[in-house]
Structures are given as structure tokens and as C-alpha cells.
N, C-alpha and C. Protein backbone atom coordinates (compact mmCIF):
# COMPACT_ATOMS: atom_id res chain seq x y z
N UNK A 1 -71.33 41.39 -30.34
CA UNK A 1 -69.93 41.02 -30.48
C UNK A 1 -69.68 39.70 -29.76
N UNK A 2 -68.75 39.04 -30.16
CA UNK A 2 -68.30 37.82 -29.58
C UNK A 2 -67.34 37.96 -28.55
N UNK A 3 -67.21 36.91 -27.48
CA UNK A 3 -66.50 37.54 -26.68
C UNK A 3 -65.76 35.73 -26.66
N UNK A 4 -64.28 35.92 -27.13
CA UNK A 4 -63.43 34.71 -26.83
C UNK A 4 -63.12 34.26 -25.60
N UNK A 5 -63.23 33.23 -25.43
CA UNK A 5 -62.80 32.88 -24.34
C UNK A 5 -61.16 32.37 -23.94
N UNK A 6 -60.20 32.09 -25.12
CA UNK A 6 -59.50 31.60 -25.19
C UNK A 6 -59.21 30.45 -25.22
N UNK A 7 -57.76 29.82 -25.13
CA UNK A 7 -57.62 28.73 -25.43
C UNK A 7 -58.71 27.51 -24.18
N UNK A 8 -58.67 26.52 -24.56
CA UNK A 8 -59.34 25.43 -24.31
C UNK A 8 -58.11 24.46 -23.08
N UNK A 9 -56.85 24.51 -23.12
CA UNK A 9 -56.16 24.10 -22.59
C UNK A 9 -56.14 24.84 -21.19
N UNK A 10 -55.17 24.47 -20.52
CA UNK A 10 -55.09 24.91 -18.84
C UNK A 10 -54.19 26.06 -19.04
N UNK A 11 -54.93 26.83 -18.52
CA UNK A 11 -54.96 28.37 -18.86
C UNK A 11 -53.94 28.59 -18.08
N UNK A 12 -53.27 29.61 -18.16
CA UNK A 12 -52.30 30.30 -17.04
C UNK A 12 -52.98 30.86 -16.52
N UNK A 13 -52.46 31.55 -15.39
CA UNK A 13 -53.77 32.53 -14.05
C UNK A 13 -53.61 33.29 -14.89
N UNK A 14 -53.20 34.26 -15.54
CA UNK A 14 -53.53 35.35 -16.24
C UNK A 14 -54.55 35.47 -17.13
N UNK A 15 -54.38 34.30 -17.86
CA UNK A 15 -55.85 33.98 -19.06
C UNK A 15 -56.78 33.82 -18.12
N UNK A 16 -57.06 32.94 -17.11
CA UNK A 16 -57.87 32.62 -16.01
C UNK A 16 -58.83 33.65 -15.35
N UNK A 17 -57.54 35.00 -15.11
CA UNK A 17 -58.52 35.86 -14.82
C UNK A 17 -58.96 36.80 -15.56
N UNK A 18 -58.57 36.64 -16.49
CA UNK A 18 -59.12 37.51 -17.83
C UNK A 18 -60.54 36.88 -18.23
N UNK A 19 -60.34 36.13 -17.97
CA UNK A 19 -61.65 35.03 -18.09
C UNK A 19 -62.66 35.25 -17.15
N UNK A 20 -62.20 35.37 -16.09
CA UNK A 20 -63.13 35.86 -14.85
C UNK A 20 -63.53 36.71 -14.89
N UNK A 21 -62.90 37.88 -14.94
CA UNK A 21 -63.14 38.94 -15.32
C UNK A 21 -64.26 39.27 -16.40
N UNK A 22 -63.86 38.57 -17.62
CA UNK A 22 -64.99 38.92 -18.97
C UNK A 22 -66.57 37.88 -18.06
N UNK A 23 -66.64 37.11 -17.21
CA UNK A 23 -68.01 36.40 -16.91
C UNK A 23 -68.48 37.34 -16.01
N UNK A 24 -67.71 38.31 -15.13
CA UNK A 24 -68.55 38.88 -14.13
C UNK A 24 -69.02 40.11 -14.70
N UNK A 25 -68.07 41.29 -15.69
CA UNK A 25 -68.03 42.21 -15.72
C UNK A 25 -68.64 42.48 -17.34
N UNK A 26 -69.16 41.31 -17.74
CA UNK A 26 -69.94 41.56 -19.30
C UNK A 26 -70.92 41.71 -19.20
N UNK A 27 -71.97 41.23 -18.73
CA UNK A 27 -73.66 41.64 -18.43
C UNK A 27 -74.02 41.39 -19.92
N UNK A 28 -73.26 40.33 -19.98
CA UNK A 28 -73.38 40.14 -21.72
C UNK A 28 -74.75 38.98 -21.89
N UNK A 29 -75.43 39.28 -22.61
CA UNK A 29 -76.90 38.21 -22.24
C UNK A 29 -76.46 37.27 -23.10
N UNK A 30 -75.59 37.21 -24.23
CA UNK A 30 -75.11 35.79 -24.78
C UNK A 30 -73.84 34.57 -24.22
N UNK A 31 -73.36 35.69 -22.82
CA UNK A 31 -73.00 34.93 -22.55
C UNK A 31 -73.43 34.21 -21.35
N UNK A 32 -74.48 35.02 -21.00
CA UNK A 32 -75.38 34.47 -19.94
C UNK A 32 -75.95 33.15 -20.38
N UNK A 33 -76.86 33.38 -21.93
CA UNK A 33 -77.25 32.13 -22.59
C UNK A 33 -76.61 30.99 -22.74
N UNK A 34 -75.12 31.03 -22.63
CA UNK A 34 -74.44 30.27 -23.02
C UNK A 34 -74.19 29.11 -22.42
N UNK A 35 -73.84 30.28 -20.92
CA UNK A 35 -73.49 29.58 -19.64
C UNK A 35 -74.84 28.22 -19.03
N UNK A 36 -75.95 29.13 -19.48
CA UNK A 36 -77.44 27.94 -19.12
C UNK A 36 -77.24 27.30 -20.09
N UNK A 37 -76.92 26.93 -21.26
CA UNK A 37 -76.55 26.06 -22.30
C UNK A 37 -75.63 24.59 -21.42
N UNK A 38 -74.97 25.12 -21.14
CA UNK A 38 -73.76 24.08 -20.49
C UNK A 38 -74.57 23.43 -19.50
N UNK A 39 -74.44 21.47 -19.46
CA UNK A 39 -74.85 21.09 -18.49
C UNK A 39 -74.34 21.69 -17.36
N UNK A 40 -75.16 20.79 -16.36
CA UNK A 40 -75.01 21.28 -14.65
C UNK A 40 -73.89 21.13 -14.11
N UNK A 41 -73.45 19.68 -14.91
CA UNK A 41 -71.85 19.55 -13.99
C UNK A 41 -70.54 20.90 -14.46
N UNK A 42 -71.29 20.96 -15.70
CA UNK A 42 -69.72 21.45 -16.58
C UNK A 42 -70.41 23.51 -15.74
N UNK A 43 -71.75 23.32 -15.86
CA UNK A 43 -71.67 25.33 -15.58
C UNK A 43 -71.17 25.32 -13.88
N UNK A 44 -71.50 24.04 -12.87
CA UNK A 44 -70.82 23.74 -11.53
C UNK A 44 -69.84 24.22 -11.70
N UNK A 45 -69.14 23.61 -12.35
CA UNK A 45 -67.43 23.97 -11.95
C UNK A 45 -67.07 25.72 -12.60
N UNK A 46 -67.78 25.87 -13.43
CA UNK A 46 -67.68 27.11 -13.79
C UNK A 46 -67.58 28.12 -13.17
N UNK A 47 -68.99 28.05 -12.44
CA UNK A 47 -69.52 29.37 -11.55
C UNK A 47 -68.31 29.00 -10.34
N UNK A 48 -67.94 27.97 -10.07
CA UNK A 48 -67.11 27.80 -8.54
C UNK A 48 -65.90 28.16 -8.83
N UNK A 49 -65.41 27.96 -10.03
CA UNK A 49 -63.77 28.72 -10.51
C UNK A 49 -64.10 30.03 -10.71
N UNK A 50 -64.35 30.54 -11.65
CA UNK A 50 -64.75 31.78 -11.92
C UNK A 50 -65.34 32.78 -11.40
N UNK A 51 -66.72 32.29 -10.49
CA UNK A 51 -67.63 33.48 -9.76
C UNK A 51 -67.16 33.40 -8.72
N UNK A 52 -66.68 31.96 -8.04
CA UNK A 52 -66.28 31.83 -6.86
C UNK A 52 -64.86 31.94 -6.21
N UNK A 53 -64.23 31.57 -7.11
CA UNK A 53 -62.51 32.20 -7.03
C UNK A 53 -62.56 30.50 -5.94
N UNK A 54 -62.99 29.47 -6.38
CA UNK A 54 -62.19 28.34 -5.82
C UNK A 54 -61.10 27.86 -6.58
N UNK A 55 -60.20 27.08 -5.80
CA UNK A 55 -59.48 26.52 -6.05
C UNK A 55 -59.53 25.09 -7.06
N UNK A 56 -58.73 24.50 -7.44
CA UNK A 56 -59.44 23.20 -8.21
C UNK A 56 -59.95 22.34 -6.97
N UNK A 57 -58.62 22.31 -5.94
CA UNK A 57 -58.68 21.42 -4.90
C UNK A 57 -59.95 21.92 -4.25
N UNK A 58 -60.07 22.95 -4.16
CA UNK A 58 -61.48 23.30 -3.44
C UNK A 58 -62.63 22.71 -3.75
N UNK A 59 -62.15 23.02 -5.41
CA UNK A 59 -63.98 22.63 -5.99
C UNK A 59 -63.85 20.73 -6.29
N UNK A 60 -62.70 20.05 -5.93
CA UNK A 60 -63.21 18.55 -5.90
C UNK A 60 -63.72 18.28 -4.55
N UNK A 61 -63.15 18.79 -3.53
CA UNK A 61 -63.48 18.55 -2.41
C UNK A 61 -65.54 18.64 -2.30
N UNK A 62 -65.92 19.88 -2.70
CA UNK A 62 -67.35 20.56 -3.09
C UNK A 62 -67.95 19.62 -3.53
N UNK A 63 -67.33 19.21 -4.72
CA UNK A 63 -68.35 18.55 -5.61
C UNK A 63 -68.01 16.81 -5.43
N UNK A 64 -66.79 16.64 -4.36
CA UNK A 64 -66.72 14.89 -4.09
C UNK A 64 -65.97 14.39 -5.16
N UNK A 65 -65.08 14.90 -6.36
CA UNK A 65 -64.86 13.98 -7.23
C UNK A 65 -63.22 14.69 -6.86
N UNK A 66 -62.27 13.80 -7.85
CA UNK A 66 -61.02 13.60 -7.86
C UNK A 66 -60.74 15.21 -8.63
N UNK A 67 -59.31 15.52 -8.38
CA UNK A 67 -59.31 17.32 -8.90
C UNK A 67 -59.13 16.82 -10.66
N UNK A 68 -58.83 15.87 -11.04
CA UNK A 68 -58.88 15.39 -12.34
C UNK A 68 -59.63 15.89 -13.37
N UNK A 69 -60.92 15.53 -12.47
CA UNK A 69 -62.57 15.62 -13.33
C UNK A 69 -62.76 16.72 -12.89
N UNK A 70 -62.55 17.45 -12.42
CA UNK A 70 -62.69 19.22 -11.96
C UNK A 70 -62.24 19.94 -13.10
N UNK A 71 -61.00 19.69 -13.28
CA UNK A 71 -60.14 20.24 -14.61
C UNK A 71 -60.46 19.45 -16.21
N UNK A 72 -60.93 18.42 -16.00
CA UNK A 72 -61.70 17.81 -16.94
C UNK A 72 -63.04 18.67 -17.69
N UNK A 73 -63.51 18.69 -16.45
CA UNK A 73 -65.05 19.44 -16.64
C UNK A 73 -64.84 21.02 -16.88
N UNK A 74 -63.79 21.69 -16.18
CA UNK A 74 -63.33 22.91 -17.01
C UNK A 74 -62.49 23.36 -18.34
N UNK A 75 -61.91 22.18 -18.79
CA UNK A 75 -61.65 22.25 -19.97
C UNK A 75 -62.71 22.37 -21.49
N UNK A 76 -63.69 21.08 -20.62
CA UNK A 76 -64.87 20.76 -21.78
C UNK A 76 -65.73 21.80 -21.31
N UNK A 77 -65.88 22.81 -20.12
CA UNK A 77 -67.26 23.85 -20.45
C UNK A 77 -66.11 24.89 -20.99
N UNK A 78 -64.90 25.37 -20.90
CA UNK A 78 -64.06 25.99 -21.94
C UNK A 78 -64.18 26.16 -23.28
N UNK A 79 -64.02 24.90 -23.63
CA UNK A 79 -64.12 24.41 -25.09
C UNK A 79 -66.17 24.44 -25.21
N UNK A 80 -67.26 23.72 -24.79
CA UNK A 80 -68.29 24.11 -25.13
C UNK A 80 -68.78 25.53 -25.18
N UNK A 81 -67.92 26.82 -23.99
CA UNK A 81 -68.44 28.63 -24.40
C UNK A 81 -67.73 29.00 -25.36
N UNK A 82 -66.29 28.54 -25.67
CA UNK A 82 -66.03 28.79 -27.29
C UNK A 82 -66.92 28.65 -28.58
N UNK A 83 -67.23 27.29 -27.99
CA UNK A 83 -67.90 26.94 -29.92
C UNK A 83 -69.38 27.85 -29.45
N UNK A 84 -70.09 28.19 -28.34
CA UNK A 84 -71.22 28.99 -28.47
C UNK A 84 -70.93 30.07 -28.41
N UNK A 85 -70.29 30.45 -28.22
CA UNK A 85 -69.71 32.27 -28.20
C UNK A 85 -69.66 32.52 -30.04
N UNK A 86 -68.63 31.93 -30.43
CA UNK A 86 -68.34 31.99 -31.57
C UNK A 86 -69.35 31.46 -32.48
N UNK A 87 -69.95 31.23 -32.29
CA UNK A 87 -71.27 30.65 -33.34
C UNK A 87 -71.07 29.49 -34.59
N UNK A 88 -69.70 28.44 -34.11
CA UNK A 88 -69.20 27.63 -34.82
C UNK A 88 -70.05 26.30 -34.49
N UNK A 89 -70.30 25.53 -35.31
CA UNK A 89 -70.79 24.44 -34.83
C UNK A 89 -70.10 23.43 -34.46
N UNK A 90 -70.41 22.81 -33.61
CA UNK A 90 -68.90 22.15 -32.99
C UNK A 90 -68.89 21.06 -33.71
């Protein structure tokens, strides 16, 4: 089964943790695949929002860049586990 991730835009905390929720609590191996699919920067910010429950401000501080490109880079690994979840070609 496919598992959506939702929209691609800046999620409300509710989608957010619905989201969190479906990465910790799926043991889903496609979406495990997915996640190693995504470069390093974009699965970075991933695992640090999601597994890690940081903040944006947290995770620019982490990773040295502006909170811009934090939310940048979580939009585009958003939008890249959609189109691999869903098996669309982007």
C-alpha cells in the first residue's frame, strides 16, 4: 500500500505530526527505501524534523544554514517521498 504523505506545502502541526507519526510507526520497508533515495541534505532535515522533533530554528542552527533552506529542503524531500511513495514519475 502507499502511504501519502500529503501536501508538499508547509504543513500545519497537525499534518506534521501525522507525518511523524506515519515515518516512525510504519516499519514500512518502502518507505524506508524511499527515505535512502533522498539525498543527504534533503533525508538531514528529515530525520531532524520528524525523528528528532527539532525545531526549524533548531535544525538551521545544526546544519549552519539560514531557517529558509531548512524549510526549503523540507518541502523538496516532501514533494520527492510523494512522487516515490506514489510511484508517479516526477
Amino acid at each position: 500500500s502507499v502511504i501519502s504523505v500529503g501536501s508538499t506545502a508547509d504543513l500545519p502541526e497537525v499534518a506534521i505530526e501525522c507525518f511523524a507519526e506515519k515515518l516512525e510507526c510504519s516499519g514500512n520497508d518502502q518507505l524506508s527505501e524511499a527515505l535512502k533515495a533522498l539525498s543527504p541534505q534533503l533525508r538531514e532535515a528529515v530525520v531532524l524534523r520528524y525523528y528528532d522533533e527539532k525545531t526549524i530554528d533548531e535544525i538551521a542552527t545544526i546544519l549552519q544554514v539560514p531557517p529558509g533552506t531548512v524549510k526549503s529542503r523540507l518541502h523538496n524531500a516532501r514533494t520527492a517521498l510523494n512522487t516515490l511513495l506514489s510511484g508517479k514519475e516526477p
